[in-house]
C-alpha atoms as a PDB file:
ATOM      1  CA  UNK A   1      13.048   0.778   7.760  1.00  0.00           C
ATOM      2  CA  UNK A   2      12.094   4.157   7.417  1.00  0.00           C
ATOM      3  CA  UNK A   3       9.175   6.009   9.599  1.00  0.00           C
ATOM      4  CA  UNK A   4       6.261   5.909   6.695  1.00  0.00           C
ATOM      5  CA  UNK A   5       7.369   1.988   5.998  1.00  0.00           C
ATOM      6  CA  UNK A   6       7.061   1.455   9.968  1.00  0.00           C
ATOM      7  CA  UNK A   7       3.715   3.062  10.087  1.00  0.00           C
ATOM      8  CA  UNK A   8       2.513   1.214   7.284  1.00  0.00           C
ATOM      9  CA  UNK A   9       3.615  -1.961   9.075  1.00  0.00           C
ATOM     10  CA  UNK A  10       2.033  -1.375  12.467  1.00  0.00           C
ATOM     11  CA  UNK A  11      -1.680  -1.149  10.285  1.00  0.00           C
ATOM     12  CA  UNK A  12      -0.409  -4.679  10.287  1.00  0.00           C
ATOM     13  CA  UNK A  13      -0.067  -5.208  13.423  1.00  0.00           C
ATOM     14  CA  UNK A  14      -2.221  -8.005  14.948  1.00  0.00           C
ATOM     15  CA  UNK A  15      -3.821  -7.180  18.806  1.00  0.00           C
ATOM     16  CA  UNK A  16      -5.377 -10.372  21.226  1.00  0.00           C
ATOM     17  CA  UNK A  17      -8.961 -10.047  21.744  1.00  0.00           C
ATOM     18  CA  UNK A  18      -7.274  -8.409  25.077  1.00  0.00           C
ATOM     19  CA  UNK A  19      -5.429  -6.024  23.677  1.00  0.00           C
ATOM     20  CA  UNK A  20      -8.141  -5.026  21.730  1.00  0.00           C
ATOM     21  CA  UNK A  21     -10.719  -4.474  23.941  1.00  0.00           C
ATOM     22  CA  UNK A  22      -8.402  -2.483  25.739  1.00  0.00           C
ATOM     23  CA  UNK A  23      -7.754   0.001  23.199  1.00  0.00           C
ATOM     24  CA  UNK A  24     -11.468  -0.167  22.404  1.00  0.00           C
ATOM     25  CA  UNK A  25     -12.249   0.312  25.692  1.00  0.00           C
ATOM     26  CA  UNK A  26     -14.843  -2.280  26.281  1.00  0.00           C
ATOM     27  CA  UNK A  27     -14.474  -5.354  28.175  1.00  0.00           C
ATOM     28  CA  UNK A  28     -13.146  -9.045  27.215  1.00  0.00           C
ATOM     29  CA  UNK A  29     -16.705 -10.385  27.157  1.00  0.00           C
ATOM     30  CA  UNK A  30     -17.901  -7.274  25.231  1.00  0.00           C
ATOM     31  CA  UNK A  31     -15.469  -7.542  22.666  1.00  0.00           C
ATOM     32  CA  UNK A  32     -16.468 -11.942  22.060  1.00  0.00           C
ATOM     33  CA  UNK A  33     -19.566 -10.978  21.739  1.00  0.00           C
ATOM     34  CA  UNK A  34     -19.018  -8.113  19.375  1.00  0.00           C
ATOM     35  CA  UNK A  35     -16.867 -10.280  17.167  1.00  0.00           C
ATOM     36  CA  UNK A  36     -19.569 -13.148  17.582  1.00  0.00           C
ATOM     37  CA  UNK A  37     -22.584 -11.460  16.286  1.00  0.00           C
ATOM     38  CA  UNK A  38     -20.460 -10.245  13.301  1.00  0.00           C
ATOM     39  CA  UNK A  39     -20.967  -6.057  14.735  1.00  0.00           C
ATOM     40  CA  UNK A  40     -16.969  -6.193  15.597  1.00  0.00           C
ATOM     41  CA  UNK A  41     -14.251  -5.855  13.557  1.00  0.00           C
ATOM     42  CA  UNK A  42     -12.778  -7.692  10.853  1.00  0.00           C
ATOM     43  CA  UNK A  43     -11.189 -10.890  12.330  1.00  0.00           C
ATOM     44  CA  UNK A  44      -8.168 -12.244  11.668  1.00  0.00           C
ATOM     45  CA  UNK A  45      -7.475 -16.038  11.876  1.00  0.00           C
ATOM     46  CA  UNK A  46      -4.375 -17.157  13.349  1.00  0.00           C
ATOM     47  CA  UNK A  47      -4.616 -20.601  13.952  1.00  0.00           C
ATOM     48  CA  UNK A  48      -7.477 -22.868  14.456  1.00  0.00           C
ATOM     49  CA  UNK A  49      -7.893 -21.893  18.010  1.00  0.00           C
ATOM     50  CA  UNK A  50      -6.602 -18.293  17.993  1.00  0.00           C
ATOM     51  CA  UNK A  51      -7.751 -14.950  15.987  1.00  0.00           C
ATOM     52  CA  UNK A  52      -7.224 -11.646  16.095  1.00  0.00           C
ATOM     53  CA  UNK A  53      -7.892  -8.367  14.634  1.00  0.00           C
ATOM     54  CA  UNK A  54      -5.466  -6.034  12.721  1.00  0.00           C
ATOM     55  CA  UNK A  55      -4.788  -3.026  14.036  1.00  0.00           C
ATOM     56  CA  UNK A  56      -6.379  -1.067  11.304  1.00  0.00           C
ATOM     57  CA  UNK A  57      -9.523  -3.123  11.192  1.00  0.00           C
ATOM     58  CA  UNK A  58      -9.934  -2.204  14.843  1.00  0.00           C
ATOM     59  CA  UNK A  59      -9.315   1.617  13.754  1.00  0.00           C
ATOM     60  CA  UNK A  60     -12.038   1.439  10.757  1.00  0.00           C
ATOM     61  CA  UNK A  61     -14.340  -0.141  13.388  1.00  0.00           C
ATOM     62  CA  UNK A  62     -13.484   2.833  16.168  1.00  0.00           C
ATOM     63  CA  UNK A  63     -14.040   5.421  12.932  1.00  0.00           C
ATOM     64  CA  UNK A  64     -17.604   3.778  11.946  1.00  0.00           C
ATOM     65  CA  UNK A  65     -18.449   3.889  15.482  1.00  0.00           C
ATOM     66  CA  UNK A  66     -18.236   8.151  15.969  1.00  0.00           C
ATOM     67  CA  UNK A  67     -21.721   9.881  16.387  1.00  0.00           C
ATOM     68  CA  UNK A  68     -21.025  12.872  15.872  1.00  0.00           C
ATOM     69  CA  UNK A  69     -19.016  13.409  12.817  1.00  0.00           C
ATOM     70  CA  UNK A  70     -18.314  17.743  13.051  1.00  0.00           C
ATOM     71  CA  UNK A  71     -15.148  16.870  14.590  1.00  0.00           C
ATOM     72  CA  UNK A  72     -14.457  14.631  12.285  1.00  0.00           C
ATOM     73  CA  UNK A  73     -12.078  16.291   9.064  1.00  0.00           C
ATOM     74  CA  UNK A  74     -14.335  17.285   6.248  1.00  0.00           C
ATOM     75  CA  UNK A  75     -13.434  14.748   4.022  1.00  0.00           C
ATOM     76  CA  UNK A  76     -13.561  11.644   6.436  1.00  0.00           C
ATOM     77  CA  UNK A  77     -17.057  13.588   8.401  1.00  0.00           C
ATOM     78  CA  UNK A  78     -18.667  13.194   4.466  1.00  0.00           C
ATOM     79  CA  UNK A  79     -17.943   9.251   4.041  1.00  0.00           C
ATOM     80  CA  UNK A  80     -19.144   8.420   7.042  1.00  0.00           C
ATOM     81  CA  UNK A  81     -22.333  10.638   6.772  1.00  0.00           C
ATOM     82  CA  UNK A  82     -22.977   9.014   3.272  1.00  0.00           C
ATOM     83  CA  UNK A  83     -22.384   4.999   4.700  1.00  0.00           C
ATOM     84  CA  UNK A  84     -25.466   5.942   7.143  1.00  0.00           C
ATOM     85  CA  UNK A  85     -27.809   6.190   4.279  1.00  0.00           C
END
């Protein structure tokens, strides 16, 4: 597998409802509640008891979350400035 495949695969890659609000950096109870009032990220479904959330769903959520989008690159800073309106 080379490097661009592998980084292709880990947008893939699914996190727990743990590991994500780790990376997110909110807690457990945050994160259900996020995900519950449909202002999380996209959900996966794993079984009928289990989801979780891909690892570029939770990056698209992170990116829609910025405030201040100067820091952003120029091309990225105009999307999200435009999905605002």
């Amino acid at each position: 597998m080379t490097f661009n495949e592998l980084r292709g695969a880990e947008a893939d890659f699914v996190l727990s409802i743990n590991e994500f609000s780790r990376l997110a950096g909110v807690s457990i109870a945050t994160a259900r509640r996020l995900i519950a009032a449909d202002d999380g990220p996209i959900v996966t479904r794993l079984s009928e008891r289990r989801i979780g959330i891909r690892m570029r769903h939770a990056r698209e959520w992170l990116d829609a979350r910025i405030e201040n989008p100067r820091r952003l690159p120029k091309e990225k800073a105009a999307r999200l400035s435009t999905e605002r309106l």
